[in-house]
PDB file of N, CA and C in Angstrom:
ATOM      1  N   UNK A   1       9.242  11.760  -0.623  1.00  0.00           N
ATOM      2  CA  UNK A   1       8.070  10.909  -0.745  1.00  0.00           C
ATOM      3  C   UNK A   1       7.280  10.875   0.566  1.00  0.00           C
ATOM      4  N   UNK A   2       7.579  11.314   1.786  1.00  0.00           N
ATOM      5  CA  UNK A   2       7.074  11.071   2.820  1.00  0.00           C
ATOM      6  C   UNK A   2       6.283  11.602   2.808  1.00  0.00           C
ATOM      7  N   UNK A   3       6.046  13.123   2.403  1.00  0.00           N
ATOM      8  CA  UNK A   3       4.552  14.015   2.507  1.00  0.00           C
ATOM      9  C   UNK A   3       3.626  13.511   1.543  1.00  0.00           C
ATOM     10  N   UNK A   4       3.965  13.131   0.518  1.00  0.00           N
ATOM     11  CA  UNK A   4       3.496  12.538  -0.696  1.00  0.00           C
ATOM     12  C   UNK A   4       1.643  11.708  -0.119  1.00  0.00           C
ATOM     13  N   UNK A   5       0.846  12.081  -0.402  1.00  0.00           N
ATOM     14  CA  UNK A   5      -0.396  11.253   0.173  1.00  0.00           C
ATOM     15  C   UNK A   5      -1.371  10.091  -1.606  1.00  0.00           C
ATOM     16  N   UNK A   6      -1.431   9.251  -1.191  1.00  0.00           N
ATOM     17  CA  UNK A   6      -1.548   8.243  -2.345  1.00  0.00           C
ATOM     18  C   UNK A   6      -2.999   8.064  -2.069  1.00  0.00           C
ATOM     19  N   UNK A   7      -3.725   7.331  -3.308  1.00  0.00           N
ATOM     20  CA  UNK A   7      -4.910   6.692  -2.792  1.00  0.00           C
ATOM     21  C   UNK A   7      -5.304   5.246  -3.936  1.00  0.00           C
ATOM     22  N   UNK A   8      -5.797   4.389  -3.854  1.00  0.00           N
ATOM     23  CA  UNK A   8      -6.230   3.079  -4.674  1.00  0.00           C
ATOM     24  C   UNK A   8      -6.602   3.983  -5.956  1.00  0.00           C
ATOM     25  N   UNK A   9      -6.822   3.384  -6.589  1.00  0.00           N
ATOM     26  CA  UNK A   9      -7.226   3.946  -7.980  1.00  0.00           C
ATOM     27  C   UNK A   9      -8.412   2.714  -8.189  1.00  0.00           C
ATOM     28  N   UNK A  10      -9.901   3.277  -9.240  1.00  0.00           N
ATOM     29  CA  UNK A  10     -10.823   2.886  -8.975  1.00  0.00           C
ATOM     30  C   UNK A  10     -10.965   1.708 -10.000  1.00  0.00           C
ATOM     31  N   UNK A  11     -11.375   0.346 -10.129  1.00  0.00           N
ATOM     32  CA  UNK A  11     -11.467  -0.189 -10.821  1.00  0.00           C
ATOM     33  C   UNK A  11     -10.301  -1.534 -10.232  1.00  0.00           C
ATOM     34  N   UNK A  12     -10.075  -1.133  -9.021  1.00  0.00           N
ATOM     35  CA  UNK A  12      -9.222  -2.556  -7.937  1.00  0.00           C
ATOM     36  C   UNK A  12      -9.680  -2.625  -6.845  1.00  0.00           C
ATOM     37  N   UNK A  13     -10.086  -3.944  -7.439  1.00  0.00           N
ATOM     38  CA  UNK A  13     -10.794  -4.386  -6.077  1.00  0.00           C
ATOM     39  C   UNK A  13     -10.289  -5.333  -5.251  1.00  0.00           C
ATOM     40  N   UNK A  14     -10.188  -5.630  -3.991  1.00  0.00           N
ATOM     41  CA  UNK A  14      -9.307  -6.115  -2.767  1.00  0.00           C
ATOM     42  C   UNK A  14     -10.444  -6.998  -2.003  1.00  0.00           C
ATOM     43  N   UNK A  15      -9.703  -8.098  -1.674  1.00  0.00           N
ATOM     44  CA  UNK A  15     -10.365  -9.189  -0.551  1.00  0.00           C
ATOM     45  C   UNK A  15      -9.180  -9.822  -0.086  1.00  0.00           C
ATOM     46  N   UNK A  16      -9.670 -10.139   1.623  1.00  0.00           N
ATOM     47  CA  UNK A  16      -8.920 -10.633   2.391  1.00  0.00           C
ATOM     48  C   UNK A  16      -9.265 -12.118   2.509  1.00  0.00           C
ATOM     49  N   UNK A  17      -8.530 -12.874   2.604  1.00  0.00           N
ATOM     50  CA  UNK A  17      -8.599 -14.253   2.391  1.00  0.00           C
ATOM     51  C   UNK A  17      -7.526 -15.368   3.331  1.00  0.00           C
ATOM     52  N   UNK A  18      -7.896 -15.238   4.682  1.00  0.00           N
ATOM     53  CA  UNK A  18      -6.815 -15.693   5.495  1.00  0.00           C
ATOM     54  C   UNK A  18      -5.961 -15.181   6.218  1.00  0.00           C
ATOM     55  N   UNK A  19      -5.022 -15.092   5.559  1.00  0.00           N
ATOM     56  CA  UNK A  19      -3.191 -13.950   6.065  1.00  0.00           C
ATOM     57  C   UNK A  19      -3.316 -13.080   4.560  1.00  0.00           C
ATOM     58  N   UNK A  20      -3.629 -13.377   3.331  1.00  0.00           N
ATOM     59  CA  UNK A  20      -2.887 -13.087   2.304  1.00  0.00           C
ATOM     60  C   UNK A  20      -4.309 -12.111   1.718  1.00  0.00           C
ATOM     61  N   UNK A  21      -3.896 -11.224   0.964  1.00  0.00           N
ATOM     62  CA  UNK A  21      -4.911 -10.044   0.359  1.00  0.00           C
ATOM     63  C   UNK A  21      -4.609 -10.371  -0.940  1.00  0.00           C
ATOM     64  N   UNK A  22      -5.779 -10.147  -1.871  1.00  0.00           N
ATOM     65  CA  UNK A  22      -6.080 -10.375  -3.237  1.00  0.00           C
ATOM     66  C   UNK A  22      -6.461  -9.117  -3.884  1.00  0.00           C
ATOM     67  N   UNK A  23      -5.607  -8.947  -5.076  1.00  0.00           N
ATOM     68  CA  UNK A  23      -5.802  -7.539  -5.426  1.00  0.00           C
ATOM     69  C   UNK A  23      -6.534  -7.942  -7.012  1.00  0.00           C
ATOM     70  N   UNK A  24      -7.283  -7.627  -7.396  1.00  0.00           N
ATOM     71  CA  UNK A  24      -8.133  -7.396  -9.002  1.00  0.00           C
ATOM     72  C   UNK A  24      -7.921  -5.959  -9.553  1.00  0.00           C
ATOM     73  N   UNK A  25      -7.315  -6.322 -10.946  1.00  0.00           N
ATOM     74  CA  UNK A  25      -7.005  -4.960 -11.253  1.00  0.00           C
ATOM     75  C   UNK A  25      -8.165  -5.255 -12.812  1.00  0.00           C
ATOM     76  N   UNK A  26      -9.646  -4.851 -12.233  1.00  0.00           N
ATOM     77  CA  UNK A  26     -11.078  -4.789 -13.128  1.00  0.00           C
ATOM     78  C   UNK A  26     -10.453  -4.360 -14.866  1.00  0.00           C
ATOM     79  N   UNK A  27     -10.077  -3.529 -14.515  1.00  0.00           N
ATOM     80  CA  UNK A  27      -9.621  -2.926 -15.837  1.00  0.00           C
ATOM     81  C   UNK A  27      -8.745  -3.819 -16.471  1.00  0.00           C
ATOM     82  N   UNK A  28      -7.695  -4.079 -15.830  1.00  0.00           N
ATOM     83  CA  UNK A  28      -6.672  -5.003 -16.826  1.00  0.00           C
ATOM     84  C   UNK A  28      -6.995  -6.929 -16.805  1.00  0.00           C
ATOM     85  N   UNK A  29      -7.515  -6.753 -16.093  1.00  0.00           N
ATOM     86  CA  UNK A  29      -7.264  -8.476 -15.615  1.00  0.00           C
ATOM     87  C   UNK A  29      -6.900  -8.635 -14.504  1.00  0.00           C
ATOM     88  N   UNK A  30      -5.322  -8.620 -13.826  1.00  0.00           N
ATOM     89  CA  UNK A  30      -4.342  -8.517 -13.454  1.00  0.00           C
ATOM     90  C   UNK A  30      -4.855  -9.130 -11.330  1.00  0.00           C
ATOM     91  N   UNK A  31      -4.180  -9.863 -11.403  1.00  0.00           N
ATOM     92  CA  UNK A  31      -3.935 -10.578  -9.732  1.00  0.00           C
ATOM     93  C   UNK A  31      -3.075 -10.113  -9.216  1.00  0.00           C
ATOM     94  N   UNK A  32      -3.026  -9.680  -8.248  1.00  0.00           N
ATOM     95  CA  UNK A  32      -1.562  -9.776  -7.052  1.00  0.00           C
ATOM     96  C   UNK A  32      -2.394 -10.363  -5.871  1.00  0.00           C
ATOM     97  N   UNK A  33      -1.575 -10.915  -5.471  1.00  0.00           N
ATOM     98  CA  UNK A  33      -1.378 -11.430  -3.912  1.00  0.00           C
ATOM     99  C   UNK A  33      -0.350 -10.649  -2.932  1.00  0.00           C
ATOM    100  N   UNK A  34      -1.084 -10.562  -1.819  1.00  0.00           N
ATOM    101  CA  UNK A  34       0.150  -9.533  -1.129  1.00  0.00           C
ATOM    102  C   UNK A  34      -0.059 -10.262   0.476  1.00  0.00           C
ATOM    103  N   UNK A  35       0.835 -10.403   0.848  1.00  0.00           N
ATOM    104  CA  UNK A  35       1.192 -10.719   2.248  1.00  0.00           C
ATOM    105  C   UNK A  35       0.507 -10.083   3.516  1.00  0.00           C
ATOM    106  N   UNK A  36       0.120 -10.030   4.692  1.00  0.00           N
ATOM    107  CA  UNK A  36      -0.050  -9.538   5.428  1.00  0.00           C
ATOM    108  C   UNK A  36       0.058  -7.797   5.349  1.00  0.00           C
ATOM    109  N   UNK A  37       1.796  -7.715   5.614  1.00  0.00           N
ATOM    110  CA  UNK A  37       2.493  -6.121   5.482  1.00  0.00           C
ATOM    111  C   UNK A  37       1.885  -5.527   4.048  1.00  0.00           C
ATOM    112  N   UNK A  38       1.984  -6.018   2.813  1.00  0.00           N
ATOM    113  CA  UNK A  38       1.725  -5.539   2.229  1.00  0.00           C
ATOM    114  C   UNK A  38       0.030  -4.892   2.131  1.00  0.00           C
ATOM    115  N   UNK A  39      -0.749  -5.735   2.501  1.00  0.00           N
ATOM    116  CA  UNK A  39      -2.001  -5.672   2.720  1.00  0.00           C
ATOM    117  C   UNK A  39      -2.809  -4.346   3.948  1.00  0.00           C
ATOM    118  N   UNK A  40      -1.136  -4.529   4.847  1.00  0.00           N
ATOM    119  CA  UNK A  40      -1.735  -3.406   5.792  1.00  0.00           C
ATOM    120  C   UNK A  40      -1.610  -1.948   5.116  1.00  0.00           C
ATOM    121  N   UNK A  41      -0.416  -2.604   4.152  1.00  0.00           N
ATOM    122  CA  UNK A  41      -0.332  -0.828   3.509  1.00  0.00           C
ATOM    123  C   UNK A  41      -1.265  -0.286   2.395  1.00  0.00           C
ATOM    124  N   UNK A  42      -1.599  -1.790   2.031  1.00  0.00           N
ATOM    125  CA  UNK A  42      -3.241  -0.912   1.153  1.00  0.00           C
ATOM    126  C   UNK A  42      -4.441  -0.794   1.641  1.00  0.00           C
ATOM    127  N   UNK A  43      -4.427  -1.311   2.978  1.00  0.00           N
ATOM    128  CA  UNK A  43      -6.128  -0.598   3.655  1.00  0.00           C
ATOM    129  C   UNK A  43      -5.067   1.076   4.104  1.00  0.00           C
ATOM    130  N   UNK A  44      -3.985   1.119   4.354  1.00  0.00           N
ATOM    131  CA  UNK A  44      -3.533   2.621   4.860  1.00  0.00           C
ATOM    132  C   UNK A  44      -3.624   3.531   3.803  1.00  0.00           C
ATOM    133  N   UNK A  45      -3.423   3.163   2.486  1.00  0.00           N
ATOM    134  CA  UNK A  45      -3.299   3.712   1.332  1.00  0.00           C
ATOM    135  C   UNK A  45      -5.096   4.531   0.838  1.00  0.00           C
ATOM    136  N   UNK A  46      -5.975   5.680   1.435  1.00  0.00           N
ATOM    137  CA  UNK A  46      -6.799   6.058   1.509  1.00  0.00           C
ATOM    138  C   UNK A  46      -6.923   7.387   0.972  1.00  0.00           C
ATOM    139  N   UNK A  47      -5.939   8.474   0.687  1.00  0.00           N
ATOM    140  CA  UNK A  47      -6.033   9.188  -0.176  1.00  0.00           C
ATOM    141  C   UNK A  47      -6.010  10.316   0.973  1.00  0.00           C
ATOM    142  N   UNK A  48      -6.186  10.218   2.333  1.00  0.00           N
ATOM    143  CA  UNK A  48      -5.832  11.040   3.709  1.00  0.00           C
ATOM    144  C   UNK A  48      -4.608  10.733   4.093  1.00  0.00           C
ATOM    145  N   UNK A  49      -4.005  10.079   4.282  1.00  0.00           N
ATOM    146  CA  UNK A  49      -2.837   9.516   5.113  1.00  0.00           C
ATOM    147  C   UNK A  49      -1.319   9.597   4.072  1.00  0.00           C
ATOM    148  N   UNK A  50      -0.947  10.681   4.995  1.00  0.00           N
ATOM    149  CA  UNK A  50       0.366  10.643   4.194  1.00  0.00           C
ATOM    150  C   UNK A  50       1.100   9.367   4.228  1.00  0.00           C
ATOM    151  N   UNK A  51       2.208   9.256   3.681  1.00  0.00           N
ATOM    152  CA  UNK A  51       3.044   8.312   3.621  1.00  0.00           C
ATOM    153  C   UNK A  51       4.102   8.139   4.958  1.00  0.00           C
ATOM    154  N   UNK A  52       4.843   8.873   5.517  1.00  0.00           N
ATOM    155  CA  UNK A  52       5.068   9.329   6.646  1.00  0.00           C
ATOM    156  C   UNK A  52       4.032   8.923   8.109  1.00  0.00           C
ATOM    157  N   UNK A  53       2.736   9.147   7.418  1.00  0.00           N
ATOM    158  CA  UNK A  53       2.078   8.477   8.812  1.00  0.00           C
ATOM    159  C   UNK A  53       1.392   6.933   8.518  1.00  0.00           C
ATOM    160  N   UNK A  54       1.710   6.364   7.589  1.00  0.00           N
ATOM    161  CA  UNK A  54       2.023   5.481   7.013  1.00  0.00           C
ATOM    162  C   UNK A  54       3.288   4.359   7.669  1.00  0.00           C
ATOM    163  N   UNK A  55       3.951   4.689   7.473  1.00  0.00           N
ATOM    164  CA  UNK A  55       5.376   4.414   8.069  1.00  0.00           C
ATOM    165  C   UNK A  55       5.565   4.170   9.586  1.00  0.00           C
ATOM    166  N   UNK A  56       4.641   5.590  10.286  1.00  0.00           N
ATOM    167  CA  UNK A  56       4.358   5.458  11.611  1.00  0.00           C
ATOM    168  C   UNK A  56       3.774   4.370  12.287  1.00  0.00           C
ATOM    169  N   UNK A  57       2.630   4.046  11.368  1.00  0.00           N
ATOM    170  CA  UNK A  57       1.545   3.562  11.925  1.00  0.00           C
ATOM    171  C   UNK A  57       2.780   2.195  11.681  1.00  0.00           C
ATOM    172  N   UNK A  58       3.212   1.361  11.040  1.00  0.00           N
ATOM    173  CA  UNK A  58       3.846   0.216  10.791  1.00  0.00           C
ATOM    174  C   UNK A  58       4.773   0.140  11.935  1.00  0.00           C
ATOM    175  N   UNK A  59       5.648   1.331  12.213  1.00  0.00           N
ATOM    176  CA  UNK A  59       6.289   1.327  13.109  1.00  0.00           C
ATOM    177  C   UNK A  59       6.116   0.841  14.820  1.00  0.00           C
ATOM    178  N   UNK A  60       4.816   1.099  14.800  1.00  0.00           N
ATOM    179  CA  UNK A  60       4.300   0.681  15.770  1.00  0.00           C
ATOM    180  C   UNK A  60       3.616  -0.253  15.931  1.00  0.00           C
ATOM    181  N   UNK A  61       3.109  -1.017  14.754  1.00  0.00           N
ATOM    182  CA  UNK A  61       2.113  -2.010  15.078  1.00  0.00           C
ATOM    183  C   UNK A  61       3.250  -3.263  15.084  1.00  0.00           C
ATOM    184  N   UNK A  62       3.861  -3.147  13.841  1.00  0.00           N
ATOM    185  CA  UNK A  62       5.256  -4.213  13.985  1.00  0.00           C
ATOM    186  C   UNK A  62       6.545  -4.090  14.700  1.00  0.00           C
ATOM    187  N   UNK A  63       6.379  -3.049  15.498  1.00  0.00           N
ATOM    188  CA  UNK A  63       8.090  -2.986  16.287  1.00  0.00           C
ATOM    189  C   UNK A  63       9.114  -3.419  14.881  1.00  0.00           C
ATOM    190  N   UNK A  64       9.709  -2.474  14.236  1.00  0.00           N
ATOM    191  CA  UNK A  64      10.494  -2.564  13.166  1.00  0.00           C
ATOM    192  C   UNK A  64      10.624  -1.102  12.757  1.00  0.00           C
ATOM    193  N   UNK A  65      12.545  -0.745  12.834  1.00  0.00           N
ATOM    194  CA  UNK A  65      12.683   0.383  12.833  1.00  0.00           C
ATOM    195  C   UNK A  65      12.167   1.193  11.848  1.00  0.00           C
ATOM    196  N   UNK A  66      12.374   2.342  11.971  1.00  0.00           N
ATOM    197  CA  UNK A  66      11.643   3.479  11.164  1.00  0.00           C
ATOM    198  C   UNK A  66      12.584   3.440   9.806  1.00  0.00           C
ATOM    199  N   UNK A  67      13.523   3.354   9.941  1.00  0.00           N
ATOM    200  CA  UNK A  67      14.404   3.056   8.413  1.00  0.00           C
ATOM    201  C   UNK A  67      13.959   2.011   7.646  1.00  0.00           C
ATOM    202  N   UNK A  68      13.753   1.101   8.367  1.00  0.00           N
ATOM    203  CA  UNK A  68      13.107  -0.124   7.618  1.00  0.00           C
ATOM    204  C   UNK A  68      11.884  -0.201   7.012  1.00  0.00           C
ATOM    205  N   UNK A  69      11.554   0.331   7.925  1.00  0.00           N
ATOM    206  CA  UNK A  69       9.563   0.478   7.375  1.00  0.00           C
ATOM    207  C   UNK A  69       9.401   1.698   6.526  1.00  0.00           C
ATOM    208  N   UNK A  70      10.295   2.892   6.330  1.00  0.00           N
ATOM    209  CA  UNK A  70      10.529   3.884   5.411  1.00  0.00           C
ATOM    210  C   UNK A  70      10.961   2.933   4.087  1.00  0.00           C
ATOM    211  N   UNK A  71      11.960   2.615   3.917  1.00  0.00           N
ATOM    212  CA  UNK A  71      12.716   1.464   2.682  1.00  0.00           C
ATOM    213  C   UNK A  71      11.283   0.641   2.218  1.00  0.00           C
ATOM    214  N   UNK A  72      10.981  -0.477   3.208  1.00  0.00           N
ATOM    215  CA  UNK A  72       9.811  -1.075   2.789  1.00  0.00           C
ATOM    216  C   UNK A  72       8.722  -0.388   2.038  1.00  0.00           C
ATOM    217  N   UNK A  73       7.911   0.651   2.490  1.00  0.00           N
ATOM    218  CA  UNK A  73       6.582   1.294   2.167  1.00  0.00           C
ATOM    219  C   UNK A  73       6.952   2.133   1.083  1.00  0.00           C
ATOM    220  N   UNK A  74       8.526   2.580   0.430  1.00  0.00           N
ATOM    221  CA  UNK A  74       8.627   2.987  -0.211  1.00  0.00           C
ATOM    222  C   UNK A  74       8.644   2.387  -1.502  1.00  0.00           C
ATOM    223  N   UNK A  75       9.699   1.307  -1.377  1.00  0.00           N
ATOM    224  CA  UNK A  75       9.518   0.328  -2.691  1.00  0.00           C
ATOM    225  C   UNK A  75       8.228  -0.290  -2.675  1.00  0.00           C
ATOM    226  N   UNK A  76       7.372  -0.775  -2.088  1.00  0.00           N
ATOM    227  CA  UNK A  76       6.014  -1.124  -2.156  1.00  0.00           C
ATOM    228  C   UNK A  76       5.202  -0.289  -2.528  1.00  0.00           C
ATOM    229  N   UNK A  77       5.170   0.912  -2.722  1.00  0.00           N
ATOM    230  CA  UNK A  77       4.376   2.149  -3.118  1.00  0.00           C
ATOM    231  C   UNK A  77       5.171   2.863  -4.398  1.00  0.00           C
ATOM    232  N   UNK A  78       6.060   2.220  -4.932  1.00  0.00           N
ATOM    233  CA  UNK A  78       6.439   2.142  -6.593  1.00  0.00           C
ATOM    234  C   UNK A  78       6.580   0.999  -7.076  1.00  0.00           C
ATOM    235  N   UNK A  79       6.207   0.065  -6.780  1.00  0.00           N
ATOM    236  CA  UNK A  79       5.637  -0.966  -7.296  1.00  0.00           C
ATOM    237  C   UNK A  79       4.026  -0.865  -7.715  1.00  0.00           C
ATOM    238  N   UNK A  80       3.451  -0.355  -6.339  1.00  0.00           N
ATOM    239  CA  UNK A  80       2.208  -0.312  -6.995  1.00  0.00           C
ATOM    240  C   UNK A  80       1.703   1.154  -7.586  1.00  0.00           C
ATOM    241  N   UNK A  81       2.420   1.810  -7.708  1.00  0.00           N
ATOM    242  CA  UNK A  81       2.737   3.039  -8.988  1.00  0.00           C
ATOM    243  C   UNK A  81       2.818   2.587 -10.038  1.00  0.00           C
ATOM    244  N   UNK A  82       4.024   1.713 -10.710  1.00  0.00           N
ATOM    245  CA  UNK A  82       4.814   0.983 -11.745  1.00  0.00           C
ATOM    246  C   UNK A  82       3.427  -0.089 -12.705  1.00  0.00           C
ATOM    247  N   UNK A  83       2.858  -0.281 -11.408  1.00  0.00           N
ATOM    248  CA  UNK A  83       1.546  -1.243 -11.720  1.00  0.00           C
ATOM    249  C   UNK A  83       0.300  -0.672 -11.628  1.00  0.00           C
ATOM    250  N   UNK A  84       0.079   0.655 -11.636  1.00  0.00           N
ATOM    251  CA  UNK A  84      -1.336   1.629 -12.456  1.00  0.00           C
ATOM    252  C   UNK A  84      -2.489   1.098 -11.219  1.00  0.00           C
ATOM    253  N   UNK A  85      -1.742   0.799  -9.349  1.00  0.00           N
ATOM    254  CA  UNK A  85      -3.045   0.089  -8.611  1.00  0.00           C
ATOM    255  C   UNK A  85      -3.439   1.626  -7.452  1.00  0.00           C
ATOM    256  N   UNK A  86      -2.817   2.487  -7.452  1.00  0.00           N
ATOM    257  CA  UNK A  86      -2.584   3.918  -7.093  1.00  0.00           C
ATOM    258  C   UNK A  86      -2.131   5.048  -7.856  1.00  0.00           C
ATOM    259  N   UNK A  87      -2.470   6.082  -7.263  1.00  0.00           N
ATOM    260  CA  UNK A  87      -2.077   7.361  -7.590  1.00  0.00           C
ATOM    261  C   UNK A  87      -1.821   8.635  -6.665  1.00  0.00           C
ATOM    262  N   UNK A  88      -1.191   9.169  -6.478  1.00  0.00           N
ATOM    263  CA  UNK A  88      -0.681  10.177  -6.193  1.00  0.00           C
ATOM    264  C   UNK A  88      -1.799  11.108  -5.853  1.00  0.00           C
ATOM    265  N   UNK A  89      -2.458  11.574  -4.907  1.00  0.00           N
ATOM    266  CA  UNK A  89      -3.237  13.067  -4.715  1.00  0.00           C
ATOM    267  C   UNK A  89      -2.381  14.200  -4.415  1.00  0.00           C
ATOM    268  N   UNK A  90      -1.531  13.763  -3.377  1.00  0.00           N
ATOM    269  CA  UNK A  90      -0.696  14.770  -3.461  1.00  0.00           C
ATOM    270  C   UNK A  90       1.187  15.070  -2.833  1.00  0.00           C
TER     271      UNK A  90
END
């Protein structure tokens, strides 16, 4: 999954609101709320940026090992697979 490069899928739309990000999924209805971390990984989520430099970039902005932030960005990026808010380019 690390080379793997993702991007939003069109029809979700995102606002920042404090600490916490608001996700609209136009098409379905559908709310999420996402935390800070989660939020950083969907402005990273651009359809350039592998997943791997993804991971990097977390690694460094939060001091939190690279295993961890690999585990994290992974289940967070099949979740929002599972939930039709991304897709796969490549």
């Amino acid at each position: 999954m690390r080379e793997e490069i993702y991007r939003r899928k069109k029809g979700v739309v995102h606002r920042k609101i404090l600490d916490e990000y608001i996700l609209v999924d136009t098409r379905e209805g559908e709310v999420l709320t996402l935390n800070e971390v989660g939020g950083e990984i969907w402005d990273l989520i651009d359809g350039r940026r592998s997943v791997a430099e993804i991971i990097r970039m977390l690694v460094e902005q939060y001091e939190v090992s690279e295993e961890d932030a690999e585990g994290d960005v992974e289940e967070f990026l099949t979740q929002l697979l599972e939930a039709g808010l991304i897709e796969r380019v490549k």
